[in-house]
C-alpha atoms as a PDB file:
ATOM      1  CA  UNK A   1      -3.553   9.170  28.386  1.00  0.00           C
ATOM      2  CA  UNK A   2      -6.715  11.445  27.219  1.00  0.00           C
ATOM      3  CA  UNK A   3      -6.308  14.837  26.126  1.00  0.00           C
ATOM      4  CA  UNK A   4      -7.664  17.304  28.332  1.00  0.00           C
ATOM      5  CA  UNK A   5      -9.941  19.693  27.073  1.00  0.00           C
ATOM      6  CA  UNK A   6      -7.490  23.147  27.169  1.00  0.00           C
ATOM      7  CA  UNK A   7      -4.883  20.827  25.110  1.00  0.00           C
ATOM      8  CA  UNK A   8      -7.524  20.256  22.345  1.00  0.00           C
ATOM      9  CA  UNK A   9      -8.625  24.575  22.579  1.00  0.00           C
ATOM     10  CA  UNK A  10      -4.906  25.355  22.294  1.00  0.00           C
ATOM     11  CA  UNK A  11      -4.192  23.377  19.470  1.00  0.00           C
ATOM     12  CA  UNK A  12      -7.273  24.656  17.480  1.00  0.00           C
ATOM     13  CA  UNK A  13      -6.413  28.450  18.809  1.00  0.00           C
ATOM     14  CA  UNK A  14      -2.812  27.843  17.561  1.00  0.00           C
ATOM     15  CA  UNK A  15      -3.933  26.234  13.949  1.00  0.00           C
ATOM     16  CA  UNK A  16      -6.989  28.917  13.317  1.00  0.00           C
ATOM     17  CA  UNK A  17      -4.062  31.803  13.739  1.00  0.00           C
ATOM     18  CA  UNK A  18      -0.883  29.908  12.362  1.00  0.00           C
ATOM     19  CA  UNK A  19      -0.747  27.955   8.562  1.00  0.00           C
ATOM     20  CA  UNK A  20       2.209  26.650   9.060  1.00  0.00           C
ATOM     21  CA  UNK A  21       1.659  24.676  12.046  1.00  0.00           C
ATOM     22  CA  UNK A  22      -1.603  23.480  10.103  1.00  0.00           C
ATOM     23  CA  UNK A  23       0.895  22.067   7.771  1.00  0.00           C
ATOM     24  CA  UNK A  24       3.236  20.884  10.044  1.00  0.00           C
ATOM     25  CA  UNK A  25       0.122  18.513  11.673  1.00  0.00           C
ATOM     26  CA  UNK A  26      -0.998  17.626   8.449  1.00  0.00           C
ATOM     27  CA  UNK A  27       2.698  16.940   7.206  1.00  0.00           C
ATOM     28  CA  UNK A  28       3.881  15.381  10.388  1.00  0.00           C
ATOM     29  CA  UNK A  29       0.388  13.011  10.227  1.00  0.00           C
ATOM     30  CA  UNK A  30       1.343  11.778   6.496  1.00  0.00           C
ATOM     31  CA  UNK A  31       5.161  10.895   7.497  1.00  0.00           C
ATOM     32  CA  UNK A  32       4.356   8.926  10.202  1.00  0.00           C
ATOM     33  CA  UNK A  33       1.855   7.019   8.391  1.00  0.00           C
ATOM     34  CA  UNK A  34       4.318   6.451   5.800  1.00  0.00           C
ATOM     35  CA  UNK A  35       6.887   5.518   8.725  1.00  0.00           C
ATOM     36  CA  UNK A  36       4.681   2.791   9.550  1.00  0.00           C
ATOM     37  CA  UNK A  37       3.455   4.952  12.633  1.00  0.00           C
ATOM     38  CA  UNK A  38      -0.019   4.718  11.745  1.00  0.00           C
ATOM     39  CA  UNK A  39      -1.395   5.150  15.301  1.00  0.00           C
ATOM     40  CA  UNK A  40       0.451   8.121  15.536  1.00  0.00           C
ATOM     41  CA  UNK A  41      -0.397   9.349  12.207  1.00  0.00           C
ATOM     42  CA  UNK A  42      -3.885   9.170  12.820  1.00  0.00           C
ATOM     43  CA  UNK A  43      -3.833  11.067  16.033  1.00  0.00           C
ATOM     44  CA  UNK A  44      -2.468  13.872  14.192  1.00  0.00           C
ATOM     45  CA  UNK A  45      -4.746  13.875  11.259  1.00  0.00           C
ATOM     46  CA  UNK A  46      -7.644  13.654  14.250  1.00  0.00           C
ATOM     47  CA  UNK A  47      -5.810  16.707  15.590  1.00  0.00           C
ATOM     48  CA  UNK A  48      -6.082  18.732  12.365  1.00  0.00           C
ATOM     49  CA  UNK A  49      -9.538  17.931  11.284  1.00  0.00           C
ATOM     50  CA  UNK A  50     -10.453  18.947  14.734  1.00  0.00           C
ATOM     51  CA  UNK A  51      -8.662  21.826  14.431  1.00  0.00           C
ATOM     52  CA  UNK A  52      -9.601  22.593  11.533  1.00  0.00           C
ATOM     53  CA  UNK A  53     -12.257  21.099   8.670  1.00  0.00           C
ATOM     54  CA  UNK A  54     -14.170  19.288  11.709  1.00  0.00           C
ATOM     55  CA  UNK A  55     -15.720  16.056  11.469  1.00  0.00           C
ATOM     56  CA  UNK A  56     -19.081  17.580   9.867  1.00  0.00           C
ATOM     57  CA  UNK A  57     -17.719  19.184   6.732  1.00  0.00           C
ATOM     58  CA  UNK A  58     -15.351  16.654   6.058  1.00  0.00           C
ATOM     59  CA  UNK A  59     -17.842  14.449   6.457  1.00  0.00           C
ATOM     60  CA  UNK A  60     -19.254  16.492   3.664  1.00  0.00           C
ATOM     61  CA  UNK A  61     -16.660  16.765   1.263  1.00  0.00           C
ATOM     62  CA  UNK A  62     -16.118  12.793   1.348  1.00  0.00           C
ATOM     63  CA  UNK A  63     -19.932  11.952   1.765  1.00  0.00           C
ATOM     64  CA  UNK A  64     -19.084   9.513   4.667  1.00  0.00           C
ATOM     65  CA  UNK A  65     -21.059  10.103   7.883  1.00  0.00           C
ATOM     66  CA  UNK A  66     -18.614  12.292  10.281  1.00  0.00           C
ATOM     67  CA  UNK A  67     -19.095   9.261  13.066  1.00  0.00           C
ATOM     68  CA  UNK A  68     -17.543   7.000  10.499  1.00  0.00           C
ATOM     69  CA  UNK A  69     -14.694   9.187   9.890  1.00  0.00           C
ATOM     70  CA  UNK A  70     -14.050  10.325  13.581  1.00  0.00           C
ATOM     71  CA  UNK A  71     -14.031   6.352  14.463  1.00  0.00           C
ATOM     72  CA  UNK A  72     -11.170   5.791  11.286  1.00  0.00           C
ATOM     73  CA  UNK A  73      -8.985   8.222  13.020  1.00  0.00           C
ATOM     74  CA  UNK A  74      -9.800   6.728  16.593  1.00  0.00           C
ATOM     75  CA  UNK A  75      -7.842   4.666  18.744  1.00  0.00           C
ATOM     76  CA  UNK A  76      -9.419   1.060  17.037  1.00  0.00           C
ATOM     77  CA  UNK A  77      -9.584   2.339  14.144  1.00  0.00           C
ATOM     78  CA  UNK A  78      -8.399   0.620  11.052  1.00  0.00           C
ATOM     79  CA  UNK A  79      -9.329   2.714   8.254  1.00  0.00           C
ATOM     80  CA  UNK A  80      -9.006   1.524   4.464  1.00  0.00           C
ATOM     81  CA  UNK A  81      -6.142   2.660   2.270  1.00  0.00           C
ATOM     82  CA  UNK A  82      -8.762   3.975  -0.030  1.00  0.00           C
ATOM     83  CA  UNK A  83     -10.860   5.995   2.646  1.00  0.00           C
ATOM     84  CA  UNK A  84      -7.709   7.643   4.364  1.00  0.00           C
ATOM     85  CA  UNK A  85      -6.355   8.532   0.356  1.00  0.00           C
ATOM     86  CA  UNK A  86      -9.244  10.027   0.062  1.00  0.00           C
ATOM     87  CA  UNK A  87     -10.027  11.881   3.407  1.00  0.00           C
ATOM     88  CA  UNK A  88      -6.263  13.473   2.579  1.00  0.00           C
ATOM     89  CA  UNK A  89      -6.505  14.682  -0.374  1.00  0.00           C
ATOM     90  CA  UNK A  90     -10.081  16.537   0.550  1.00  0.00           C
ATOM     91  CA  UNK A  91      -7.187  17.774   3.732  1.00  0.00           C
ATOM     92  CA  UNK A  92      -4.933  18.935   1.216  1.00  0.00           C
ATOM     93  CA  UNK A  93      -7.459  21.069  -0.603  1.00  0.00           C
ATOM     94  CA  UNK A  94      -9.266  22.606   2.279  1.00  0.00           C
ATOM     95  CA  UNK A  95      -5.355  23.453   3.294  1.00  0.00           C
ATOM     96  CA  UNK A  96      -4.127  24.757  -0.192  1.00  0.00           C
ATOM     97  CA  UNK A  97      -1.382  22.604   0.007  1.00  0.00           C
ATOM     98  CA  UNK A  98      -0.192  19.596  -2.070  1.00  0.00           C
ATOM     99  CA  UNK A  99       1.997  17.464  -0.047  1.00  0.00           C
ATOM    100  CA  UNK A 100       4.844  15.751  -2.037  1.00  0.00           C
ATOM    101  CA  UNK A 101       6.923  12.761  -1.504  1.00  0.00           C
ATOM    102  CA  UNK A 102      10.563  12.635  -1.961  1.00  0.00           C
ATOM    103  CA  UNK A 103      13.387   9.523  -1.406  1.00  0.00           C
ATOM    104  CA  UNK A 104      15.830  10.623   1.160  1.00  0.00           C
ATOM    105  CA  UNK A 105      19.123   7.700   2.100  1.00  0.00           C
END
């Protein structure tokens, strides 16, 4: 089911005024893609770029052309381990944040 439109300008109203649901999408989009969830995970990174960096300047910061990256986080796409390290790390420092990993039983 597509978005509509006033989902997509909530979201981005919600992230521009609140950091911690920035990092909530951004952490919530790395633990499913650790989960194995990578469909998932990539519609949430989509949802935070959007919301945030945009396509253009991320496209930027990575020096990949924004198409390229908007089609990795699309539906079909099937980015490469070292693109998607990449396009989170350049995430983490436009957030501030350093995500960390920790082994939970």
């Amino acid at each position: 089911m597509p978005l509509t439109r006033d989902f997509k300008e909530t979201v981005q109203v919600r992230a521009e005024r609140d950091p911690a649901f920035r990092e909530g999408l951004l952490k919530e989009g790395v633990e499913c893609l650790l989960a194995g969830d990578v469909d998932t995970g990539k519609i949430l990174l989509r949802d935070y770029i959007n919301a945030t960096i945009g396509f253009e300047e991320l496209g930027s910061l990575t020096h990949k052309p924004p198409k390229s990256l908007m089609r990795m986080f699309g539906p079909s796409g099937n980015p490469h381990a070292r693109n998607l390290f990449e396009v989170i790390s350049c995430i983490q420092r436009h957030e501030g944040v350093q995500l960390e990993v920790k082994a939970v039983r």
